[in-house]
C-alpha atoms as a PDB file:
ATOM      1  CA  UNK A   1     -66.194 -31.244 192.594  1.00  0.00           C
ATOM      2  CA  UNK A   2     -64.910 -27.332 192.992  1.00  0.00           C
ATOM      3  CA  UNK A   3     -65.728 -25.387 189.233  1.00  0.00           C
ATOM      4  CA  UNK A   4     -63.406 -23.314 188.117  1.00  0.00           C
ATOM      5  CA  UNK A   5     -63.865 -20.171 185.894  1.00  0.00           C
ATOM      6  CA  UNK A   6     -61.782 -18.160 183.145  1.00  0.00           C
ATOM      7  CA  UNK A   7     -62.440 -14.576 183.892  1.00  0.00           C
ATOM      8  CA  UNK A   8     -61.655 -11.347 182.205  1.00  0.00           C
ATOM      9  CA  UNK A   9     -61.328  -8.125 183.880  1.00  0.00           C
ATOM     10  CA  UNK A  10     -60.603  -4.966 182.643  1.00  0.00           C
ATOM     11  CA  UNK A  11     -59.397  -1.428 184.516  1.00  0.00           C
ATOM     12  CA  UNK A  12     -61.359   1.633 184.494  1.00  0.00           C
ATOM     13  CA  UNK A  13     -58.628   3.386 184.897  1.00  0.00           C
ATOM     14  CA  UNK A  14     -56.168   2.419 181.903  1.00  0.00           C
ATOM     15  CA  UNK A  15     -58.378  -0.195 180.222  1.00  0.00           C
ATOM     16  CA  UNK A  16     -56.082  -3.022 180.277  1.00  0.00           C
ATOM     17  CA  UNK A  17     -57.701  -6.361 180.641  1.00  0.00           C
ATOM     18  CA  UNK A  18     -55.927  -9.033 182.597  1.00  0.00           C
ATOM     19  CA  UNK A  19     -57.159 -12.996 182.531  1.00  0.00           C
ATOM     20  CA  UNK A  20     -56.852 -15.568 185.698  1.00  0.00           C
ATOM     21  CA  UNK A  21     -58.630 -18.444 186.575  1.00  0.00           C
ATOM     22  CA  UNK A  22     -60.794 -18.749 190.046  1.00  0.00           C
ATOM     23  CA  UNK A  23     -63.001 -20.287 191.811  1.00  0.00           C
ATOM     24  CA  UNK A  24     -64.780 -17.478 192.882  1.00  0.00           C
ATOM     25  CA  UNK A  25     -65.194 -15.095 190.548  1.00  0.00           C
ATOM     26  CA  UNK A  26     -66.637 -12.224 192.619  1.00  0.00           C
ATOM     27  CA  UNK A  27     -63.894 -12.634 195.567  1.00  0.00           C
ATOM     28  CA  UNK A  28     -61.219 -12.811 193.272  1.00  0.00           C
ATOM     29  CA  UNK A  29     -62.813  -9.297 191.979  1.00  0.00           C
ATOM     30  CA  UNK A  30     -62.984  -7.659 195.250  1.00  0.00           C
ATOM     31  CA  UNK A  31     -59.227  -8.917 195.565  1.00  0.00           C
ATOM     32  CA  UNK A  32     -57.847  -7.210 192.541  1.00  0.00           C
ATOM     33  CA  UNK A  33     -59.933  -4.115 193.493  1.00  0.00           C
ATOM     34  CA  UNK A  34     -58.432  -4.768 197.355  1.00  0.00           C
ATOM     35  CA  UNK A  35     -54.833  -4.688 195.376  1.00  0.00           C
ATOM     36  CA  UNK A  36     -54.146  -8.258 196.787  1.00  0.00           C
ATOM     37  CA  UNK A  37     -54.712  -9.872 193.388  1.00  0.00           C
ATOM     38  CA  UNK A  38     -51.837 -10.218 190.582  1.00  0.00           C
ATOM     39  CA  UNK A  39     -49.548  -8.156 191.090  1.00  0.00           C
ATOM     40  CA  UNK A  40     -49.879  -6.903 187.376  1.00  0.00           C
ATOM     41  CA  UNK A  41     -53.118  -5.359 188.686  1.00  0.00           C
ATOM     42  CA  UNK A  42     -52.412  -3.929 191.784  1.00  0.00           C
ATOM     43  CA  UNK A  43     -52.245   0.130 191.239  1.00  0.00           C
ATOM     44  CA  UNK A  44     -54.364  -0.029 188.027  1.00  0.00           C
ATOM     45  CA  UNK A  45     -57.864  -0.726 189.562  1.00  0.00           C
ATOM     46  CA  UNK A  46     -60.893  -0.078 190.085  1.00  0.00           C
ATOM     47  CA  UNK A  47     -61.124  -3.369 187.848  1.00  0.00           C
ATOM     48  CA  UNK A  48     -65.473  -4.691 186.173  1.00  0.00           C
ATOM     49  CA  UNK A  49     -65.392  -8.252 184.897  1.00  0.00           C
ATOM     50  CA  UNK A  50     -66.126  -8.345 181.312  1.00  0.00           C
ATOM     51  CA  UNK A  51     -66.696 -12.225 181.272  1.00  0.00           C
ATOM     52  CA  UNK A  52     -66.421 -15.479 182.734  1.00  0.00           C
ATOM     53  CA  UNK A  53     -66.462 -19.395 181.581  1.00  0.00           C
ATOM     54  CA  UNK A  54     -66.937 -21.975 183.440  1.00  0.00           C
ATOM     55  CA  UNK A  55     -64.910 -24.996 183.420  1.00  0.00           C
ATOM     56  CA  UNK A  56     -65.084 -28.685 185.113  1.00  0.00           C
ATOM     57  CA  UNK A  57     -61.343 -28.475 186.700  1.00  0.00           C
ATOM     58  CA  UNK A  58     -58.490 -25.888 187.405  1.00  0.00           C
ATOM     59  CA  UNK A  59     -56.595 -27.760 184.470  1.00  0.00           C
ATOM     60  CA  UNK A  60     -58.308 -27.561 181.569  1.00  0.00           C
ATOM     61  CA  UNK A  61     -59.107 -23.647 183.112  1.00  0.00           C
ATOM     62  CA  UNK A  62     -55.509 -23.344 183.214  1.00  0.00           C
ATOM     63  CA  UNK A  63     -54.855 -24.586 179.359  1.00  0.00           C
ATOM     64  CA  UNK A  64     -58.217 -21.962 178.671  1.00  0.00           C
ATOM     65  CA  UNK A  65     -55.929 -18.877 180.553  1.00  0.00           C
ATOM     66  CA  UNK A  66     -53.093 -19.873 179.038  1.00  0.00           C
ATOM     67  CA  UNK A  67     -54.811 -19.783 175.133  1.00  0.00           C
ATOM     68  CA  UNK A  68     -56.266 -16.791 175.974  1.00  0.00           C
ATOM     69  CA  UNK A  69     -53.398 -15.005 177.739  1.00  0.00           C
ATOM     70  CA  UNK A  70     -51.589 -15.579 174.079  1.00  0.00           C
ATOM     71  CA  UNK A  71     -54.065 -13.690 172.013  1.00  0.00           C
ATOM     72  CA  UNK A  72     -54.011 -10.188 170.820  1.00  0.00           C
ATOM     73  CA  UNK A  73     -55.915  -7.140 172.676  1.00  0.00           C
ATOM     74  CA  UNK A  74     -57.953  -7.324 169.464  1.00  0.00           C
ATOM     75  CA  UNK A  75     -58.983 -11.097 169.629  1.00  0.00           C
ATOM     76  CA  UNK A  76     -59.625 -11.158 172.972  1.00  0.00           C
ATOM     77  CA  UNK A  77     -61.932  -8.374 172.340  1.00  0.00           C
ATOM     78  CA  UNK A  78     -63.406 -10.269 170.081  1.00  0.00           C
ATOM     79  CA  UNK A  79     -63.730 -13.252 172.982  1.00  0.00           C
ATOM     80  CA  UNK A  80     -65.153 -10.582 175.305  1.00  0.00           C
ATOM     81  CA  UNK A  81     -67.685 -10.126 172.635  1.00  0.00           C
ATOM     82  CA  UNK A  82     -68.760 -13.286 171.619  1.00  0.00           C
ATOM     83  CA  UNK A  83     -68.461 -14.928 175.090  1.00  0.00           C
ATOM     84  CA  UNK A  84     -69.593 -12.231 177.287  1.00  0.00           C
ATOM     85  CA  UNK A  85     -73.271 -12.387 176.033  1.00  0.00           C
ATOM     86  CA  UNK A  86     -72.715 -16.101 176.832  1.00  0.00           C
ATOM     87  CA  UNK A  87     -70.958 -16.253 180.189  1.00  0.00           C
ATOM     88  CA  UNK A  88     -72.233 -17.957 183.013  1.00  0.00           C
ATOM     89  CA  UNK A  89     -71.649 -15.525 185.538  1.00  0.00           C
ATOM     90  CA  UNK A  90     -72.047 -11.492 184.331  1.00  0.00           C
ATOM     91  CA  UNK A  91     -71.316  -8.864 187.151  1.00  0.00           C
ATOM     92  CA  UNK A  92     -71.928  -5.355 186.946  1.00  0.00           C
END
């Protein structure tokens, strides 16, 4: 059974931070960095991941995107905090 992941990236260029789901965490990286990720990212890169959960299928990773799409810069930052010390994949 494929795993799917949460991840959170963020720019180095503006600082936004954008959340998708994957399967592969680092291609999807080198993707957005590529500029043939989201579209939302394309132009705003070079793009670190902050964090990533794991999750047993894409659809309760998509119900986890779409929670954390919905919060505030602030609360995520507080999810990048909590969860990135926790996440089971770090990159630099």
């Amino acid at each position: 059974m494929t795993q799917w992941y949460v991840y959170l990236i963020q720019s180095k260029r503006d600082g936004s931070i954008y959340t998708g789901i994957t399967t592969d965490p680092i291609r999807r990286l080198d993707q957005h960095n590529q500029g043939s990720g989201a579209k939302r990212t394309r132009g705003r890169g070079p793009w670190v991941i902050l964090c990533t959960q794991m999750y047993p299928n894409r659809s309760t990773a998509l119900r986890e995107e779409a929670r954390i799409k919905k919060l505030s810069r602030t609360e995520k930052e507080l999810y990048i905090a909590h969860y990135g010390e926790t996440a089971i994949l770090r990159l630099p």
